[in-house]
C-alpha atoms as a PDB file:
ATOM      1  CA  UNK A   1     100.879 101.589 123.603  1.00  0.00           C
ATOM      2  CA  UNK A   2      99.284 103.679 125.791  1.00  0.00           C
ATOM      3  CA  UNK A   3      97.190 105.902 123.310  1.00  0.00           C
ATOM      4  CA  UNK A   4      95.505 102.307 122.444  1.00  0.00           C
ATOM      5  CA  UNK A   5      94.848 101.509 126.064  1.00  0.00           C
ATOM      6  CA  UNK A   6      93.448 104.620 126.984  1.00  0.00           C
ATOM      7  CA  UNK A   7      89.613 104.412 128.263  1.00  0.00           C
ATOM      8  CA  UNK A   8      88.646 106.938 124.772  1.00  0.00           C
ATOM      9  CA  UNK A   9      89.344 104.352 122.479  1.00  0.00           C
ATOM     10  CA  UNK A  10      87.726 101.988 120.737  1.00  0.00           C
ATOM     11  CA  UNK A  11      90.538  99.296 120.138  1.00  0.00           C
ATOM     12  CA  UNK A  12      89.480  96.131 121.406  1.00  0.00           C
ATOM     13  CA  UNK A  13      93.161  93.698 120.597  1.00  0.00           C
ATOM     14  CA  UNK A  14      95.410  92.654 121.692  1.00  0.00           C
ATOM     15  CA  UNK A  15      98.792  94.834 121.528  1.00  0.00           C
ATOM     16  CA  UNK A  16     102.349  93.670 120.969  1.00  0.00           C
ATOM     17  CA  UNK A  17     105.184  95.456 121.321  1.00  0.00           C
ATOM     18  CA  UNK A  18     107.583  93.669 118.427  1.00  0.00           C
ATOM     19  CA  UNK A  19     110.702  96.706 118.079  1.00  0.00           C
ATOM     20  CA  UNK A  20     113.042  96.740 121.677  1.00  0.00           C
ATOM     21  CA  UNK A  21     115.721  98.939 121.080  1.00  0.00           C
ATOM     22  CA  UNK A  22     118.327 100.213 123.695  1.00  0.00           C
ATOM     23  CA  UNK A  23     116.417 102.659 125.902  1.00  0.00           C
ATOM     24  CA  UNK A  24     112.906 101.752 124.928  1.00  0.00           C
ATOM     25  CA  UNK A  25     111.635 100.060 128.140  1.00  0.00           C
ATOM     26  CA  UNK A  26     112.313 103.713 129.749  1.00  0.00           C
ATOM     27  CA  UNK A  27     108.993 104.660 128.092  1.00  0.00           C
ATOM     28  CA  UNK A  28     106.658 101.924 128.399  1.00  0.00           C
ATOM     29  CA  UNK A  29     104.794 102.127 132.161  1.00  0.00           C
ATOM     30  CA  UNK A  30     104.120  98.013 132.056  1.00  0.00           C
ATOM     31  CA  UNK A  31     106.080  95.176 132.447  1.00  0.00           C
ATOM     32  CA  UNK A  32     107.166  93.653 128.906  1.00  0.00           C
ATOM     33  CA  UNK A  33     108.737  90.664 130.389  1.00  0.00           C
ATOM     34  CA  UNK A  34     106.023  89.595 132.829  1.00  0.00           C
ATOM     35  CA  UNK A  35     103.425  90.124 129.462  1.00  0.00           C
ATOM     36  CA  UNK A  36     105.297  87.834 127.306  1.00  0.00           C
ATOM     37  CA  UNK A  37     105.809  85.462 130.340  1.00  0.00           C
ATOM     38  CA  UNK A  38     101.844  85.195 130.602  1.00  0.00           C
ATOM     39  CA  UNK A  39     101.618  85.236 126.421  1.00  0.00           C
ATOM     40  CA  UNK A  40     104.607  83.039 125.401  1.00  0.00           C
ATOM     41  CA  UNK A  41     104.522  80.218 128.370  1.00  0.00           C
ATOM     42  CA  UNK A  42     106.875  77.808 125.844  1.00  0.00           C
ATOM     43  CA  UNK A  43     109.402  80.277 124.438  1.00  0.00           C
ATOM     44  CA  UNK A  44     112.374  78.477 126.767  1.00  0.00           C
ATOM     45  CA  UNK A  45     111.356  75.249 125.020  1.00  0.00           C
ATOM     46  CA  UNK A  46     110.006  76.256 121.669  1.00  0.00           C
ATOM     47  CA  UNK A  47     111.141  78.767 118.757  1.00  0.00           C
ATOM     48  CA  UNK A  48     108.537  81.151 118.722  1.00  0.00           C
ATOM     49  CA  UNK A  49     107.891  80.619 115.082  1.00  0.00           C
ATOM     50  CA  UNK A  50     109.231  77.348 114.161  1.00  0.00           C
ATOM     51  CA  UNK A  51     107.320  75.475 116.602  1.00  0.00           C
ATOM     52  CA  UNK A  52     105.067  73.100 114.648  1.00  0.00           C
ATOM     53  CA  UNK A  53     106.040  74.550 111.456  1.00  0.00           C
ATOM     54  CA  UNK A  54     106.517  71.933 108.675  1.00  0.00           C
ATOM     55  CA  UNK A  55     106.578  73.120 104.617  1.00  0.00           C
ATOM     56  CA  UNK A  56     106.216  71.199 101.589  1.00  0.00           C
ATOM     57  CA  UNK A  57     107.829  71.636  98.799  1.00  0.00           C
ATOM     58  CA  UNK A  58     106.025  71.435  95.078  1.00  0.00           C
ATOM     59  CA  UNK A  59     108.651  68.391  94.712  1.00  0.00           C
ATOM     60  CA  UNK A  60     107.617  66.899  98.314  1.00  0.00           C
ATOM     61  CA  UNK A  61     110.569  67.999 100.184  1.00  0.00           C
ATOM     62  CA  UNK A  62     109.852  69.032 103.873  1.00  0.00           C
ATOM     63  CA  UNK A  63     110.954  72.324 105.367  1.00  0.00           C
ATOM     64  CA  UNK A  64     111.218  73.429 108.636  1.00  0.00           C
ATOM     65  CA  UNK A  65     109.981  77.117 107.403  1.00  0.00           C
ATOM     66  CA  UNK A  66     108.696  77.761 103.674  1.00  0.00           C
ATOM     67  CA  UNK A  67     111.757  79.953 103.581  1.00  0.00           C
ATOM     68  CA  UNK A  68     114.434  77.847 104.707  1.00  0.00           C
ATOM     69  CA  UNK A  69     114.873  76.142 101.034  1.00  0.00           C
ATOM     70  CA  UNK A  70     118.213  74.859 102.289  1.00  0.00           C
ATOM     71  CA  UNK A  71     117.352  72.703 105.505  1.00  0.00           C
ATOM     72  CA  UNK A  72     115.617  69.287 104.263  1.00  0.00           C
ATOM     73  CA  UNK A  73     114.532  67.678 107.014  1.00  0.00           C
ATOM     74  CA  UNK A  74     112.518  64.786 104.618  1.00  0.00           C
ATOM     75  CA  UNK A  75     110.890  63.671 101.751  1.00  0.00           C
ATOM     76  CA  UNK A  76     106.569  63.359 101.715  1.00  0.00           C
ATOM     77  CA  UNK A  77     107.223  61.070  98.577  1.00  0.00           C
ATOM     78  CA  UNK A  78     108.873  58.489 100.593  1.00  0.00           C
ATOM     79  CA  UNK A  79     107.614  59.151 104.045  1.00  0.00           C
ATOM     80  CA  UNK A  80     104.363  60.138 105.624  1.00  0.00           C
ATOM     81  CA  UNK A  81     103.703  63.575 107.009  1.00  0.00           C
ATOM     82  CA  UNK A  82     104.060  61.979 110.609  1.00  0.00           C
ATOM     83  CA  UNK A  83     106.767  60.093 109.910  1.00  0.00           C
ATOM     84  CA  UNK A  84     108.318  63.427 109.024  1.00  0.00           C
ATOM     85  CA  UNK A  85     106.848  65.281 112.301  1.00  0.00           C
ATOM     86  CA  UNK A  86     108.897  62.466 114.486  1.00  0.00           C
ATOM     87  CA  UNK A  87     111.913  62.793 112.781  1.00  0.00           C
ATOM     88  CA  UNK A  88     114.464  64.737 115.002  1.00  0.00           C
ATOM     89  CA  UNK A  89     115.774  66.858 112.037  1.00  0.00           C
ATOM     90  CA  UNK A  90     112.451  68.778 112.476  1.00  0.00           C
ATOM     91  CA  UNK A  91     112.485  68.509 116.480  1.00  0.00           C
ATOM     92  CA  UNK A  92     115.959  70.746 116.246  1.00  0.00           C
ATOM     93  CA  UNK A  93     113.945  73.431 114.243  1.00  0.00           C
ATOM     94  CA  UNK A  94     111.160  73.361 116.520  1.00  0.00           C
ATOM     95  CA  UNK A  95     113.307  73.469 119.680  1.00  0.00           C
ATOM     96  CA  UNK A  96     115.384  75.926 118.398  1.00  0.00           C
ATOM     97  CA  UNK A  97     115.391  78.067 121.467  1.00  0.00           C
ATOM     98  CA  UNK A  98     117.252  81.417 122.315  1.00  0.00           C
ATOM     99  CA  UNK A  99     119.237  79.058 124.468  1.00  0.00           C
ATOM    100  CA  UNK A 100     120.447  77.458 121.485  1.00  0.00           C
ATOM    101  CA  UNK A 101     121.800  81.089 119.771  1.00  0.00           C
ATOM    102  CA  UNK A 102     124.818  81.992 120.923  1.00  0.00           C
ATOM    103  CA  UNK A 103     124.660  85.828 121.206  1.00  0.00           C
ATOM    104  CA  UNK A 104     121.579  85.628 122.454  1.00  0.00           C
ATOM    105  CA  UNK A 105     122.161  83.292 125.254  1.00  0.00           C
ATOM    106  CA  UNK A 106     122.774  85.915 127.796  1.00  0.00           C
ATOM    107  CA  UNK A 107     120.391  88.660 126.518  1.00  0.00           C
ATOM    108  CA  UNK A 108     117.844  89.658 129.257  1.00  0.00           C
ATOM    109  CA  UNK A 109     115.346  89.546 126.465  1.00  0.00           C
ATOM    110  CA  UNK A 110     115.772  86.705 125.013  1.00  0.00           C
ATOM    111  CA  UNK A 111     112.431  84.840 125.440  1.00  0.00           C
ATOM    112  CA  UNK A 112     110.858  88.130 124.612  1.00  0.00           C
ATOM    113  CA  UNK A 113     112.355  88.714 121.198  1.00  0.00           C
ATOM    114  CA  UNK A 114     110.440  87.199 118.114  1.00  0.00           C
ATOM    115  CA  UNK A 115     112.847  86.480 115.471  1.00  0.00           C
ATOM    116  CA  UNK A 116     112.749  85.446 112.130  1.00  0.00           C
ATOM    117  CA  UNK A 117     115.646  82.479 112.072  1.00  0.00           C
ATOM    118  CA  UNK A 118     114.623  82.484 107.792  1.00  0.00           C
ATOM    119  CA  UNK A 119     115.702  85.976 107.603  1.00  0.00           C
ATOM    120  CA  UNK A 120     119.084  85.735 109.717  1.00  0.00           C
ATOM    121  CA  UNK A 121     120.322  82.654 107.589  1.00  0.00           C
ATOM    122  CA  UNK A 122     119.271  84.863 104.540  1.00  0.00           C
ATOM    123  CA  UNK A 123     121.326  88.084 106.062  1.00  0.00           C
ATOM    124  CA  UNK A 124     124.259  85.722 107.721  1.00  0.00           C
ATOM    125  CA  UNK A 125     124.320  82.563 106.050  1.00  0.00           C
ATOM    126  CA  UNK A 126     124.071  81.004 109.551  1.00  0.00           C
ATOM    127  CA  UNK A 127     120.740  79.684 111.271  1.00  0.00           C
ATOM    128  CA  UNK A 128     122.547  81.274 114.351  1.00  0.00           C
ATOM    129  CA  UNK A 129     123.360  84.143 112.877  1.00  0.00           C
ATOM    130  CA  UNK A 130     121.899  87.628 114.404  1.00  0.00           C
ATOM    131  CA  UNK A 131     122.178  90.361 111.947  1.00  0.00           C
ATOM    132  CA  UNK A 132     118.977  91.925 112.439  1.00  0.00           C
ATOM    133  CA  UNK A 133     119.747  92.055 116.393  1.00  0.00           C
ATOM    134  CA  UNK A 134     119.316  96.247 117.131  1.00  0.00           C
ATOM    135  CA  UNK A 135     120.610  95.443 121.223  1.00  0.00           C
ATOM    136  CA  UNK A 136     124.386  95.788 121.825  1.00  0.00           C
ATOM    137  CA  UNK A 137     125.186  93.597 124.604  1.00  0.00           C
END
């Protein structure tokens, strides 16, 4: 982070820091939590990346992720793509919060972490599940 914001360089994006480990806010000299506040406004009401995701399948099933194969949440051969979109199925996906996660309820960093709820169901068989989690709390 800061060899990218120093004045001698010519990097002009924006910077993310996507890895928190135990003991890595001791090196960063800015506030993580008050950046993703300003970047991430919905985070407490929204997944980060489910949020107005909707997949279809080749054989018209709708996904809430391309990845999560196993959660149908409607069929774009019987119903329209907004008729879909209003469904709550796809509303639970979307509002999938940290909130909702049970280990990650109480985690100081929980609307700060970016998580991939594809890859935990993958790695735990559970949409809840948190095996790629690298904070022990």
């Amino acid at each position: 982070y800061n060899e990218l914001t120093e004045d001698n360089t010519d990097f002009n994006g924006e910077i993310y820091i996507d890895l928190l480990y135990p003991g890595s806010l001791r090196h960063l000299n800015f506030n993580v939590i008050e950046i993703k506040r300003i970047h991430s406004l919905t985070s407490n009401i929204y997944h980060d990346c489910l949020a107005g995701t909707l997949a279809v399948t080749a054989d018209g099933y709708a996904l809430p992720c391309p990845l999560l194969r196993n959660f149908i949440v409607g069929d774009a051969k019987v119903e329209t793509i907004k008729q879909i979109k209003r469904k709550g199925k796809l509303r639970r996906f979307w509002k999938l919060t940290k909130d909702n996660i049970e280990n990650c309820r109480m985690c100081p960093f929980k609307y700060l972490c970016h998580d991939c709820r594809a890859l935990e169901y993958q790695a735990s068989g559970d949409i809840f599940g948190i095996e790629y989690c690298t904070l022990e709390l």
